[in-house]
C-alpha atoms as a PDB file:
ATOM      1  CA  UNK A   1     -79.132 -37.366  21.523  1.00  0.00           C
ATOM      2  CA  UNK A   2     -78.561 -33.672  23.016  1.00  0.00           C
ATOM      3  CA  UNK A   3     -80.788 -31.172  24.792  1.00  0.00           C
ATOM      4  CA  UNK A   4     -80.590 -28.210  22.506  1.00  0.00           C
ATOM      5  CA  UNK A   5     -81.150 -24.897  24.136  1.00  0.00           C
ATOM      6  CA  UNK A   6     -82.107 -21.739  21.926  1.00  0.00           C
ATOM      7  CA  UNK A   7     -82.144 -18.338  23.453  1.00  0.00           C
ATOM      8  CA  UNK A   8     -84.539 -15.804  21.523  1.00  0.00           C
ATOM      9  CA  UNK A   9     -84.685 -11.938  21.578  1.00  0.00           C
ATOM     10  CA  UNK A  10     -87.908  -9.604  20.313  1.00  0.00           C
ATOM     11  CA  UNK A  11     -87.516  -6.395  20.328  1.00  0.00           C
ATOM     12  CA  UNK A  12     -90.755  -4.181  20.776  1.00  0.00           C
ATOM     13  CA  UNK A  13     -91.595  -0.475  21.078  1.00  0.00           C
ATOM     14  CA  UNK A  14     -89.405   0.864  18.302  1.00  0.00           C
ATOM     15  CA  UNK A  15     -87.020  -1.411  19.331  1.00  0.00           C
ATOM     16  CA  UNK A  16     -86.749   0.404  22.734  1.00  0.00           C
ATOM     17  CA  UNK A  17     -86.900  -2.719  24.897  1.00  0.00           C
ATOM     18  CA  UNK A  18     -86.501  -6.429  24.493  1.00  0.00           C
ATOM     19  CA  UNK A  19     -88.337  -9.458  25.635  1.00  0.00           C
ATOM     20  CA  UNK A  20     -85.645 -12.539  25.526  1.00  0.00           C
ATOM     21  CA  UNK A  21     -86.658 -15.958  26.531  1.00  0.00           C
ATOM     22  CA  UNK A  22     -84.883 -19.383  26.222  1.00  0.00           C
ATOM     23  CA  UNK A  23     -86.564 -22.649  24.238  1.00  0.00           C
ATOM     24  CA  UNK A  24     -85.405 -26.046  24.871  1.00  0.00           C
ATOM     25  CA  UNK A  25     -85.434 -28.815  21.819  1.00  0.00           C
ATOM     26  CA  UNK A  26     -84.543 -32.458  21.437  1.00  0.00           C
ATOM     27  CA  UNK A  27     -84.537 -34.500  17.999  1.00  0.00           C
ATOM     28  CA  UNK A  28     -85.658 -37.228  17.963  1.00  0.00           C
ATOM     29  CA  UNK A  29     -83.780 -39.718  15.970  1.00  0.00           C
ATOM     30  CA  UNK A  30     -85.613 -41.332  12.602  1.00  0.00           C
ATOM     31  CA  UNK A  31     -86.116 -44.704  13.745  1.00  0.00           C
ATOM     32  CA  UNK A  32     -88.490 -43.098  16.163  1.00  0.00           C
ATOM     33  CA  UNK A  33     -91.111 -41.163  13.828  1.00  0.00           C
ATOM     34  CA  UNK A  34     -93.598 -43.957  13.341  1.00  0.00           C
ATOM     35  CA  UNK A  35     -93.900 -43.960  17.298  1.00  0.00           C
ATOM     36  CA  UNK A  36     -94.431 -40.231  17.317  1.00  0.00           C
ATOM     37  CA  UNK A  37     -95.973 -39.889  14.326  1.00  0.00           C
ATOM     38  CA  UNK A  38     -99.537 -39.720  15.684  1.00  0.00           C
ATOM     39  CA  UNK A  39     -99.168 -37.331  18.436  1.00  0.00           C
ATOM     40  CA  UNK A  40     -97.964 -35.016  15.990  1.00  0.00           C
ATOM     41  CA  UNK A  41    -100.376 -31.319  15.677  1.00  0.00           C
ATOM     42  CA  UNK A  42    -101.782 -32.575  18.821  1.00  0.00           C
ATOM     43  CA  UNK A  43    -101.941 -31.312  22.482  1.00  0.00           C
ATOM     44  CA  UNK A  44     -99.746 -33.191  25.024  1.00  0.00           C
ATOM     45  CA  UNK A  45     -99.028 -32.842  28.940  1.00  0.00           C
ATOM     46  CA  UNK A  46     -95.650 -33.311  29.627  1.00  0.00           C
ATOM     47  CA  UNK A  47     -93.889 -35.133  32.716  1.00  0.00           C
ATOM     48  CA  UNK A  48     -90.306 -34.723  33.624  1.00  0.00           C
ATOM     49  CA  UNK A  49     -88.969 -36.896  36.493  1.00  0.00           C
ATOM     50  CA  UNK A  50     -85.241 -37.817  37.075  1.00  0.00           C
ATOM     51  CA  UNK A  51     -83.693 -41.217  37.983  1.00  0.00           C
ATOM     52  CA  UNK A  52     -80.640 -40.802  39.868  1.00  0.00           C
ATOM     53  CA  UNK A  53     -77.752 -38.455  38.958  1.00  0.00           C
ATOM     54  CA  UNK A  54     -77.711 -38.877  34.910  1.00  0.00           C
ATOM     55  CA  UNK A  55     -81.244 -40.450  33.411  1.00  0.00           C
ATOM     56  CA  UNK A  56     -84.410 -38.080  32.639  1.00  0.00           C
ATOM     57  CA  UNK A  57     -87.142 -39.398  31.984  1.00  0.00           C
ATOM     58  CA  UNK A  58     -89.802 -37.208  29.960  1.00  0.00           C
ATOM     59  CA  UNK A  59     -93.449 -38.672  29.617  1.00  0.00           C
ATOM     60  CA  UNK A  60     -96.058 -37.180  26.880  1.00  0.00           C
ATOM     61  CA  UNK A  61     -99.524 -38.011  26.913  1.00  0.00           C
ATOM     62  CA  UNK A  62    -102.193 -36.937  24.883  1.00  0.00           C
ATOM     63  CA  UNK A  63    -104.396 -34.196  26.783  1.00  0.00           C
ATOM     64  CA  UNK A  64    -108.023 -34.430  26.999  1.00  0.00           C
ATOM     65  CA  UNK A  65    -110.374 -31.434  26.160  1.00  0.00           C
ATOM     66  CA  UNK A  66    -112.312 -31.710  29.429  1.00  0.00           C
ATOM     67  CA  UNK A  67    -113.699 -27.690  28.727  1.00  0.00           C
ATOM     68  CA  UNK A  68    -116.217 -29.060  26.198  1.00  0.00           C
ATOM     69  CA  UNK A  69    -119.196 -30.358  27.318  1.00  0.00           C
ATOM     70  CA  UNK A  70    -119.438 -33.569  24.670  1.00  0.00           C
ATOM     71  CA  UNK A  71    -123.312 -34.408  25.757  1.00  0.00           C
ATOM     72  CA  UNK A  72    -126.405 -33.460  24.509  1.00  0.00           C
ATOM     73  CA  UNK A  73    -128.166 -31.177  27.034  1.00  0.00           C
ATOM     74  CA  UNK A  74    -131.715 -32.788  25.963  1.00  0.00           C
END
């Protein structure tokens, strides 16, 4: 598995200036997809943390929309 980097370029203004940025991607392998199948389309917070000189561990969990008010105000 490799950490794919992609770097992007938009140009704006009549193509008078140019607003580059870099994405980072990682497949994830087939045998995987029924695990990640249902957080697909949804919102996620993301954790990195490394172990040690050559582990990374990267946690997703499902956010929460805490800006909605779910309860009846009567």
């Amino acid at each position: 598995m490799k950490i794919r980097r992609r770097k992007s370029k938009k140009r704006y203004l009549g193509d008078k200036n140019v607003y580059e940025y870099e994405q980072f991607s990682i497949g994830i392998p087939a045998r995987f997809h029924e695990v990640v199948d249902p957080f697909v389309g949804k919102d996620l917070d993301m954790n990195f943390k490394t172990e040690g000189k050559s582990k990374v561990v990267i946690v997703l969990k499902s956010r929460e929309n805490v800006s909605v008010d779910r309860k009846s105000p009567h």
